[in-house]
Protein backbone atom coordinates (compact mmCIF):
# COMPACT_ATOMS: atom_id res chain seq x y z
CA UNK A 1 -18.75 237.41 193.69
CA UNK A 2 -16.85 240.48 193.41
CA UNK A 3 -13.09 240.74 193.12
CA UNK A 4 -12.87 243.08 196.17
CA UNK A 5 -14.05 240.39 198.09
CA UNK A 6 -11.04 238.49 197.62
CA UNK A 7 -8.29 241.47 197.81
CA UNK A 8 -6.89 239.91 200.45
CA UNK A 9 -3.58 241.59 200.80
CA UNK A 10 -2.77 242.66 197.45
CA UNK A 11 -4.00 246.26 198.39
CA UNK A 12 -1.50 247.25 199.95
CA UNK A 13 0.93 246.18 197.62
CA UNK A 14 -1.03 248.10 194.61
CA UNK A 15 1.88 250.47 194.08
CA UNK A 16 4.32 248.53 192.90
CA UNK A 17 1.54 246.05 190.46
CA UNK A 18 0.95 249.86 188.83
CA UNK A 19 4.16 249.85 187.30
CA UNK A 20 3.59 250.30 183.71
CA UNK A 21 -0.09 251.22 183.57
CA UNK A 22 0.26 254.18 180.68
CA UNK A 23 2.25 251.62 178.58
CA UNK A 24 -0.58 249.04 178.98
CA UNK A 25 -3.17 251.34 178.52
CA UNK A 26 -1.73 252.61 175.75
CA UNK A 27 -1.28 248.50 174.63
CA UNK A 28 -4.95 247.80 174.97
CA UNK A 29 -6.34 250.74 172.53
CA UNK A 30 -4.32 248.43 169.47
CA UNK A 31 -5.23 244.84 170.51
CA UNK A 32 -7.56 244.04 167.33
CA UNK A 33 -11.22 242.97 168.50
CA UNK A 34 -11.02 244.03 172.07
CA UNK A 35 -14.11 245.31 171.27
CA UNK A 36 -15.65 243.41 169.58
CA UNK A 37 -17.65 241.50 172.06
CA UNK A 38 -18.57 241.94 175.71
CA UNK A 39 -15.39 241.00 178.14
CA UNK A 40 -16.64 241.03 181.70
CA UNK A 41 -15.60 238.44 183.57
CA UNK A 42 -12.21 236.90 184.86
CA UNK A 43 -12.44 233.68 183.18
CA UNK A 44 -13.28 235.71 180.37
CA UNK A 45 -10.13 237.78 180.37
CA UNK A 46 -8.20 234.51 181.26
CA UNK A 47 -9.45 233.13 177.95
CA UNK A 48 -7.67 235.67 176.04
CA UNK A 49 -4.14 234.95 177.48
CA UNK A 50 -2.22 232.84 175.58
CA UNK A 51 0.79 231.73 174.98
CA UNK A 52 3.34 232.35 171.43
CA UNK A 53 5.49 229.75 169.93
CA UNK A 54 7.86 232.94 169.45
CA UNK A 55 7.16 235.80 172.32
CA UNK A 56 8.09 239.07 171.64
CA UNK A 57 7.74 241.53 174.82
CA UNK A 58 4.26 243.44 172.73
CA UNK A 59 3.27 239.58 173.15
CA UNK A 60 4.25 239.54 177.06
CA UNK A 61 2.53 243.22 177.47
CA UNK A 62 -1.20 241.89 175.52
CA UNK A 63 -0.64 238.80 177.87
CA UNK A 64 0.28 240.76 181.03
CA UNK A 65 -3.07 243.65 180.37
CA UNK A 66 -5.72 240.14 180.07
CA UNK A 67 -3.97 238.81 183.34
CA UNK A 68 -4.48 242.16 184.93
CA UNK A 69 -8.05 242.25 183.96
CA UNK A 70 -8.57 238.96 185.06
CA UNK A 71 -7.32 239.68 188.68
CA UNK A 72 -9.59 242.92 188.75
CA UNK A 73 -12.85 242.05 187.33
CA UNK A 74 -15.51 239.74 189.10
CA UNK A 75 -16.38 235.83 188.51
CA UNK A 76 -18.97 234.83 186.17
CA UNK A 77 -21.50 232.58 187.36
CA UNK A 78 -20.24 229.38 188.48
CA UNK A 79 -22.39 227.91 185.52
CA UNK A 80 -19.53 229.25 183.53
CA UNK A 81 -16.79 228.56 185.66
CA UNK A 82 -13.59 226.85 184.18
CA UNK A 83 -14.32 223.38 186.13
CA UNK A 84 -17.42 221.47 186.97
CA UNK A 85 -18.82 223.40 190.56
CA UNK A 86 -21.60 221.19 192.02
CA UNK A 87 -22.30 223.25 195.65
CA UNK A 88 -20.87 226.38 197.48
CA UNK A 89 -17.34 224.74 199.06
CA UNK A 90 -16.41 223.68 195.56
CA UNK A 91 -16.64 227.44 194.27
CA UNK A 92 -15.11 228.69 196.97
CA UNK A 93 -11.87 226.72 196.72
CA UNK A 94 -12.46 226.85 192.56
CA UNK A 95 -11.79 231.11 193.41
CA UNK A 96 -9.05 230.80 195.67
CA UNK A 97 -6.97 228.30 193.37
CA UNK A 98 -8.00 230.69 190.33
CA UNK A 99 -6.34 233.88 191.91
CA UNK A 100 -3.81 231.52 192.63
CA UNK A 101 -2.72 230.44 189.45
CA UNK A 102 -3.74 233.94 187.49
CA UNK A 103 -0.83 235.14 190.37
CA UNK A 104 1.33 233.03 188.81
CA UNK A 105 1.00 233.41 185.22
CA UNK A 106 1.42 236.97 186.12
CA UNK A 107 4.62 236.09 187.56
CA UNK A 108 6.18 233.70 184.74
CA UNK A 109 5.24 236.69 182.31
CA UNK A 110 6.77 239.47 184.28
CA UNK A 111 9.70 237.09 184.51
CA UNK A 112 9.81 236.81 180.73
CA UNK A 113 9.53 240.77 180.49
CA UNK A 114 12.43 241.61 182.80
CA UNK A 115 14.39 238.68 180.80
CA UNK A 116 13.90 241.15 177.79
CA UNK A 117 15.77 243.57 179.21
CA UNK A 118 18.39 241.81 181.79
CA UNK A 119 21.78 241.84 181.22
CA UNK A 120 23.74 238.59 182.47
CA UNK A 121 27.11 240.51 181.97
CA UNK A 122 28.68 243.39 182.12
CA UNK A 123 31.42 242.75 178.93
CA UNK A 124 34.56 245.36 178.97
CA UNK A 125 33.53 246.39 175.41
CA UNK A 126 30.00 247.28 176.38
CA UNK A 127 31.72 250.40 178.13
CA UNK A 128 30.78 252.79 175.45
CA UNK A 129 26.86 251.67 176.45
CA UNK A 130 27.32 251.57 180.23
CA UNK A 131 24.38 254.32 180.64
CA UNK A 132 22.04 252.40 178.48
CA UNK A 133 22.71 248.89 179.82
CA UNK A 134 22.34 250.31 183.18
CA UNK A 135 18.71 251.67 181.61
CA UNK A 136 18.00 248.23 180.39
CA UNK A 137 18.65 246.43 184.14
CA UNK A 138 16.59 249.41 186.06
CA UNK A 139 14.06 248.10 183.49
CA UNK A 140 14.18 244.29 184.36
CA UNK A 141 14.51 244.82 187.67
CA UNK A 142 11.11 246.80 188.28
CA UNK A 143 9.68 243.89 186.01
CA UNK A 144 11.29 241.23 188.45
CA UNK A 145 10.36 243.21 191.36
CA UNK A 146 6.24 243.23 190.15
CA UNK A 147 7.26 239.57 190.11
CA UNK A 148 7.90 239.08 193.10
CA UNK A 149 4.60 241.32 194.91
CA UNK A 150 2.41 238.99 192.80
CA UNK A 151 4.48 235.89 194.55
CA UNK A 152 3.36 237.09 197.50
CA UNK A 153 -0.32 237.09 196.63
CA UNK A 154 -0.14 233.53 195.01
CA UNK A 155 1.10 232.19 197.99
CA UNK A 156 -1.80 233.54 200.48
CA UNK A 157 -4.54 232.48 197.92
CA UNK A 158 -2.61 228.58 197.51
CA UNK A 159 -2.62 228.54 201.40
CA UNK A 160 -6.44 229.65 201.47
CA UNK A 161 -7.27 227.10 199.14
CA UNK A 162 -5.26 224.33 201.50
CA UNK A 163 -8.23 224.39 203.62
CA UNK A 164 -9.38 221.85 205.87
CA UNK A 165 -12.17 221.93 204.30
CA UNK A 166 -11.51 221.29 200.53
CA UNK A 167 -9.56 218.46 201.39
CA UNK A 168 -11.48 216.08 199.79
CA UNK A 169 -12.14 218.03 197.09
CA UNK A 170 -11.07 216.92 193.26
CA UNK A 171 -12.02 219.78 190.50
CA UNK A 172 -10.88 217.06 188.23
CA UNK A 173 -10.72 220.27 184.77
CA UNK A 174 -8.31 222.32 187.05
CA UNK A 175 -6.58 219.50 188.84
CA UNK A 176 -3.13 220.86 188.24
CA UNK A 177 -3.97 224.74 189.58
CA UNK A 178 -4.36 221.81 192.95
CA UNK A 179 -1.00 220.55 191.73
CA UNK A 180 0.36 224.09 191.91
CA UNK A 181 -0.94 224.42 195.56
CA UNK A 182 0.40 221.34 196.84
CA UNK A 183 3.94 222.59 195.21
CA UNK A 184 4.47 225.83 196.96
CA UNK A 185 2.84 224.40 200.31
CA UNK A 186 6.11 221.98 199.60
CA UNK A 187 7.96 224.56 198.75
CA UNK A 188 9.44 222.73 195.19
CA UNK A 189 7.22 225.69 193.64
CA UNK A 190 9.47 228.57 195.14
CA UNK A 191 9.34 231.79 193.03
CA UNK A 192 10.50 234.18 195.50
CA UNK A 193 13.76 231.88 195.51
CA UNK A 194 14.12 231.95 191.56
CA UNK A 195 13.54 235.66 191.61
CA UNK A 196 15.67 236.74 194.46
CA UNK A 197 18.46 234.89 192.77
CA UNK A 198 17.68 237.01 189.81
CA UNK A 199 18.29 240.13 191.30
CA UNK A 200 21.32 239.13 193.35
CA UNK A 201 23.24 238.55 190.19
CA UNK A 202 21.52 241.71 188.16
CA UNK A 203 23.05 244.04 191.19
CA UNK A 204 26.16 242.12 190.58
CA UNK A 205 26.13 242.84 187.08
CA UNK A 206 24.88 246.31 188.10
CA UNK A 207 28.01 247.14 190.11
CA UNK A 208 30.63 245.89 187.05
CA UNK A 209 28.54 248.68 184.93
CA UNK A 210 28.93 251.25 187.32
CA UNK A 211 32.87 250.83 188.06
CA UNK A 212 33.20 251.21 184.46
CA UNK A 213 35.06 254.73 183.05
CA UNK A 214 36.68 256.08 179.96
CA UNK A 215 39.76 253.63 180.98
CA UNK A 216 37.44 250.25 180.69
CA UNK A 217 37.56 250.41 176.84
């Protein structure tokens, strides 16, 4: 199946997903062996994120451009799925709760970016920085902001994969992308919360940065 069949909504939120598209394509011409063999399919490009013990943001970027792949580019045959598909309803749901959970590893890396580059306080003696720190939080807010579209998406695609109709349906090798699911339908999965929270508190710290002058420091 093709990825545009499963847009959904995301279209229209395309603007704001775009928002560092030179930098990554820029990233992708140095990842060593990116060409090395054939990448084609999501669960292909999912393959290739990965986590670091110790993540620098060129880490977060390479994870963010496989993620981004992954959303864009079409399933492989269900043969080569990531769990065990035995007849049309189990692929079906298998897609949704993929989207679903690429969504949110999109999210908990964007989170990680803007993390990079938040600041938590606005110290008197960072005066003599005040235009760069105010740099750095434009910075993590776009990154928290990207977060928060891709919330949005994860959210549709864990409600399509509620279904009536895969209720009775284990895909015992992804069980926890179900686990996922059930959490936001219960709402103790609740990104939009954790990010909103963010940004309350980086306009706060915004503010302090902008009331400082020469007298601050």
């Amino acid at each position: 199946m093709r990825s545009e069949d499963l847009e959904g909504s995301g279209g229209r939120r395309r603007g704001i997903k775009k928002l560092f598209p030179v930098l990554l394509m820029v990233f992708s011409m140095n990842i060593p062996g990116l060409n090395a063999y054939t990448v084609q399919y999501k669960e292909q490009y999912f393959r290739l994120y990965h986590l670091h013990q110790v993540q620098y943001p060129d880490d977060t970027m390479e994870n963010i451009y496989w993620l981004e792949q992954a959303i864009k580019a079409d399933f492989a045959n269900p043969l080569y799925a990531l769990a065990r598909i035995e007849d049309e309803v189990q692929w079906e749901k298998y897609r949704y709760l993929f989207m679903m959970h690429v969504n949110l590893k999109l999210i908990e890396q964007y989170l990680f970016l803007g993390g990079k580059w938040n600041k938590r306080y606005a110290y008197f003696y960072n005066a003599p920085w005040k235009e760069q720190n105010l740099k750095s939080l434009e910075t993590a807010e776009t990154c928290f902001r990207a977060a928060l579209s891709y919330w949005e998406d994860a959210t549709e695609w864990a409600i399509k994969a509620k279904k009536r109709d895969f209720q009775f349906i284990d895909l015992e090798q992804v069980r926890y992308w179900q686990d996922e699911a059930d959490r936001i339908e219960r709402k103790s999965l609740d990104y939009e919360k954790i990010i909103n929270r963010e940004l309350d508190l980086l306009q706060k710290v915004r503010e302090r940065f902008q009331a400082m002058d020469q007298n601050t420091y």
